[in-house]
N, C-alpha and C. Protein backbone atom coordinates (compact mmCIF):
# COMPACT_ATOMS: atom_id res chain seq x y z
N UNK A 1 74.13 106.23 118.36
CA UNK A 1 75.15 105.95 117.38
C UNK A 1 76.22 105.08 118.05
N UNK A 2 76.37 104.01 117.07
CA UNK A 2 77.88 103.27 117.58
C UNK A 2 78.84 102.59 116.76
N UNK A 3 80.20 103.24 116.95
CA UNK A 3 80.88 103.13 116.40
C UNK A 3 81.61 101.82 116.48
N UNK A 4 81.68 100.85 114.85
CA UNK A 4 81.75 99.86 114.86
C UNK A 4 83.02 99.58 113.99
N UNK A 5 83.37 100.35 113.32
CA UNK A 5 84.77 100.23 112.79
C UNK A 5 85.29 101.73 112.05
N UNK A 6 87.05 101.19 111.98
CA UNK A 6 87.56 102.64 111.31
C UNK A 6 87.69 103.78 112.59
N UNK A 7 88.37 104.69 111.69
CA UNK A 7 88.29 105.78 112.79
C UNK A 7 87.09 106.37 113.00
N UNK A 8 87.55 107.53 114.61
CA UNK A 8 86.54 107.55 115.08
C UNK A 8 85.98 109.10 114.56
N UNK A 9 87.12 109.61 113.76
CA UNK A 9 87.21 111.24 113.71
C UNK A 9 87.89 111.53 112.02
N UNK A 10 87.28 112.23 111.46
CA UNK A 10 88.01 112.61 109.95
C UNK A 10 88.36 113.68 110.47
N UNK A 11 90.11 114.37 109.76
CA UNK A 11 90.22 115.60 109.91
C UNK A 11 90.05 116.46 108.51
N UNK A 12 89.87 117.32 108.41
CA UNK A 12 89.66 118.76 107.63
C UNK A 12 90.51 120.08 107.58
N UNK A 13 90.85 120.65 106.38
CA UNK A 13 91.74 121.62 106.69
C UNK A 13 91.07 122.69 105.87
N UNK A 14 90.96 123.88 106.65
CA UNK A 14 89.66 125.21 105.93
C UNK A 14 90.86 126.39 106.36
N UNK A 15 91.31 127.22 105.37
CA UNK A 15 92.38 128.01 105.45
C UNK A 15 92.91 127.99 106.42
N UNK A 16 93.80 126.83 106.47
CA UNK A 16 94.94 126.35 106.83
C UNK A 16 94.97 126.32 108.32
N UNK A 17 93.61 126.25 108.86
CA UNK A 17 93.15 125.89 110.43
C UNK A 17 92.62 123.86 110.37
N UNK A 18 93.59 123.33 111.30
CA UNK A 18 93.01 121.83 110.86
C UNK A 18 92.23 121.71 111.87
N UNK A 19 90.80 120.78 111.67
CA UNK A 19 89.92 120.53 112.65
C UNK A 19 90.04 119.06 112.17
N UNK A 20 89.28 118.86 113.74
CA UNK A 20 89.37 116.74 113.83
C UNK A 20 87.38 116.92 114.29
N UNK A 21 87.07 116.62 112.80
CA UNK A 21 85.53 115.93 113.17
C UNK A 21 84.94 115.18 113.86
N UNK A 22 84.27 115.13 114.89
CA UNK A 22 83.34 113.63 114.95
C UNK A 22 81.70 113.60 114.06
N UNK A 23 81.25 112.66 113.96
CA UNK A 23 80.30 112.14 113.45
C UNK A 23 79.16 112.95 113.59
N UNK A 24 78.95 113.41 114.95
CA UNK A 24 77.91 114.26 115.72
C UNK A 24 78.44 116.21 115.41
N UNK A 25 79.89 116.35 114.62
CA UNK A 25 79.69 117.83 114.80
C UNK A 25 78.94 118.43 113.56
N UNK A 26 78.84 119.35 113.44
CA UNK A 26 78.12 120.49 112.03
C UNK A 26 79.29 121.00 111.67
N UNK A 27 80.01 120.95 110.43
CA UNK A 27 80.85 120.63 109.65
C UNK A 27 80.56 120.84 108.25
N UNK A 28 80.75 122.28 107.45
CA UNK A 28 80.16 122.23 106.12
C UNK A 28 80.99 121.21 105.55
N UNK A 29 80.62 120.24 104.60
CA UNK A 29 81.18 119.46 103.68
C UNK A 29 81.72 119.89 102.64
N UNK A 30 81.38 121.43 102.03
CA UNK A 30 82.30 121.63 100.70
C UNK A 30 83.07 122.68 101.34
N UNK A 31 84.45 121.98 101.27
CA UNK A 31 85.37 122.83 102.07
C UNK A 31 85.69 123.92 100.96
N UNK A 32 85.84 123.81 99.65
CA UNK A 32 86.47 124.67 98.81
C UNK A 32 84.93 126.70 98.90
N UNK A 33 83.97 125.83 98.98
CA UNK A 33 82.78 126.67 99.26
C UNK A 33 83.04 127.76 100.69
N UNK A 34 83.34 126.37 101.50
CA UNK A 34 83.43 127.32 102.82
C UNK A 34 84.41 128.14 103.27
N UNK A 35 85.34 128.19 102.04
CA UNK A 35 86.70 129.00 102.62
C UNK A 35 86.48 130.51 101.61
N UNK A 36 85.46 130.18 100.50
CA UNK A 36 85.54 131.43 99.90
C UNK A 36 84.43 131.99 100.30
N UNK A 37 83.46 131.63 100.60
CA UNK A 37 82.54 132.50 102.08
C UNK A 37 83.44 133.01 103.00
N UNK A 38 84.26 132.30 103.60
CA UNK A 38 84.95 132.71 105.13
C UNK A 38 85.69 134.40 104.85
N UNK A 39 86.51 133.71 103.90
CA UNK A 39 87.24 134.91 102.94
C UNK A 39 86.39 136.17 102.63
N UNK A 40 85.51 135.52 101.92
CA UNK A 40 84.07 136.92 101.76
C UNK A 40 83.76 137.58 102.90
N UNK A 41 84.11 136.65 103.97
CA UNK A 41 83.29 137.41 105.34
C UNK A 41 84.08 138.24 106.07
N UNK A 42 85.26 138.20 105.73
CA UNK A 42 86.43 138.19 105.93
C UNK A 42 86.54 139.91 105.89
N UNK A 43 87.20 139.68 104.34
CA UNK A 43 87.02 140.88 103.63
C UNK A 43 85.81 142.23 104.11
N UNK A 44 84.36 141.32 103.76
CA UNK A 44 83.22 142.59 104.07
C UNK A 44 84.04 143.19 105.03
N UNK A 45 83.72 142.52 106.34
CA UNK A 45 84.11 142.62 108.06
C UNK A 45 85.08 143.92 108.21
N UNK A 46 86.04 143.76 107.35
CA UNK A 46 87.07 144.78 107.40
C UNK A 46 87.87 144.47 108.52
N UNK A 47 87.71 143.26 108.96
CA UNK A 47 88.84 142.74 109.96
C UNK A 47 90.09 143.01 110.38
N UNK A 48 90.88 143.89 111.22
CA UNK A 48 92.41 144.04 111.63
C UNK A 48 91.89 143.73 112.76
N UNK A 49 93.42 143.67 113.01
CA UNK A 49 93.95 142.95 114.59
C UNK A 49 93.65 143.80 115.66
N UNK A 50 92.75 144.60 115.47
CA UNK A 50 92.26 145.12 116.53
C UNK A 50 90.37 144.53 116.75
N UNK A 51 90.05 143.73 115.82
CA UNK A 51 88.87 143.49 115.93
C UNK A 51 88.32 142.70 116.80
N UNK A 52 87.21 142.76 117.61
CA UNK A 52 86.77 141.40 118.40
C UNK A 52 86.02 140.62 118.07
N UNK A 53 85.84 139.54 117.63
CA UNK A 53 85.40 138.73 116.92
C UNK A 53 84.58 137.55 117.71
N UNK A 54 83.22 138.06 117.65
CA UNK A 54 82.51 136.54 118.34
C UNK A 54 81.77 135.74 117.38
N UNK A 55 81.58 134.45 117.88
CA UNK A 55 81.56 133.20 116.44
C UNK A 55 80.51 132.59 117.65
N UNK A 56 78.84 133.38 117.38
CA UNK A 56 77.81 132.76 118.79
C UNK A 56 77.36 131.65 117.32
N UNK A 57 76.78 130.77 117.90
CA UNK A 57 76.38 129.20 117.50
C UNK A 57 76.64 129.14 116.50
N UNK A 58 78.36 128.42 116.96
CA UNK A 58 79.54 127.98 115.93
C UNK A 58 79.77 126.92 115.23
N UNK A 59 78.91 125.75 116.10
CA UNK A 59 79.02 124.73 115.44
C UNK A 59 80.16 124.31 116.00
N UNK A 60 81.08 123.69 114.83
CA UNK A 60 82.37 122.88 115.18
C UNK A 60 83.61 124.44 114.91
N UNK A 61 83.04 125.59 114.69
CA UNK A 61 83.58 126.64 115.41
C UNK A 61 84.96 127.45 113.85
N UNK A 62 84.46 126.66 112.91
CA UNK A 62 85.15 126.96 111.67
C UNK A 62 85.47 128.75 111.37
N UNK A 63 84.01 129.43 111.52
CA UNK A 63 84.10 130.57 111.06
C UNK A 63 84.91 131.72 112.10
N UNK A 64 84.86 131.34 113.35
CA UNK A 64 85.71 132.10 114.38
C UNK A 64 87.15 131.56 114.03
N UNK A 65 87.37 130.27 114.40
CA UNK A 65 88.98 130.15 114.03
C UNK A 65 89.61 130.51 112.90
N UNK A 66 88.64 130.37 111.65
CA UNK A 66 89.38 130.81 110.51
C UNK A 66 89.53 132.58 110.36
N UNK A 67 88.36 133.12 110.85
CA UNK A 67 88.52 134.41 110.75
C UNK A 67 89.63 135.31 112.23
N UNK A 68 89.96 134.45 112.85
CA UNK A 68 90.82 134.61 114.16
C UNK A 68 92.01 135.13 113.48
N UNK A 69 92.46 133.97 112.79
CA UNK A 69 93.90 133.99 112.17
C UNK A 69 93.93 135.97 111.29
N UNK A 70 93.31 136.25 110.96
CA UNK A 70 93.64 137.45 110.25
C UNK A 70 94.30 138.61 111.45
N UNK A 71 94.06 138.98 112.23
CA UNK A 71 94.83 139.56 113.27
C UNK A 71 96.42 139.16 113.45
N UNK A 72 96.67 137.87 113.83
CA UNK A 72 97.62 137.17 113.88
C UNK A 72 98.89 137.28 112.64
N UNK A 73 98.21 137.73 111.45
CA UNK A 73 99.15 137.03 110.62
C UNK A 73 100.43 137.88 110.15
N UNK A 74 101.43 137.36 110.06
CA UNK A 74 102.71 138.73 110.06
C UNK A 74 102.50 139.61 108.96
């Protein structure tokens, strides 16, 4: 692959975690899809801030960072 014009990176924003794409990452495209899965997964999980959360072959790593933030949030 070679990049011949334009940028080199689109960014994306999936509950309110921003990622900077390249060309080469795995990246669902329907963001509105992938946030109410995340949410779904979310929820099942029963997630508090005591949970440990591993995100094994993440890809560009969407479903760990977005589901990270639930511990965190005030």
């Amino acid at each position: 692959m070679e990049h011949l014009w334009g940028d080199t990176h689109i960014e994306d924003v999936v509950l309110g975690v921003k990622f900077r794409i390249s060309p080469e990452a795995f990246f669902q495209v329907n963001t509105a899809a992938c946030q109410e899965l995340y949410t779904t997964i979310g929820d099942v999980a029963g997630l508090t801030d005591q949970t440990c959360l591993v995100d094994v072959c993440c890809g560009a790593g969407t479903i760990g960072l977005c589901l990270a933030q639930v511990g965190s949030q005030p």
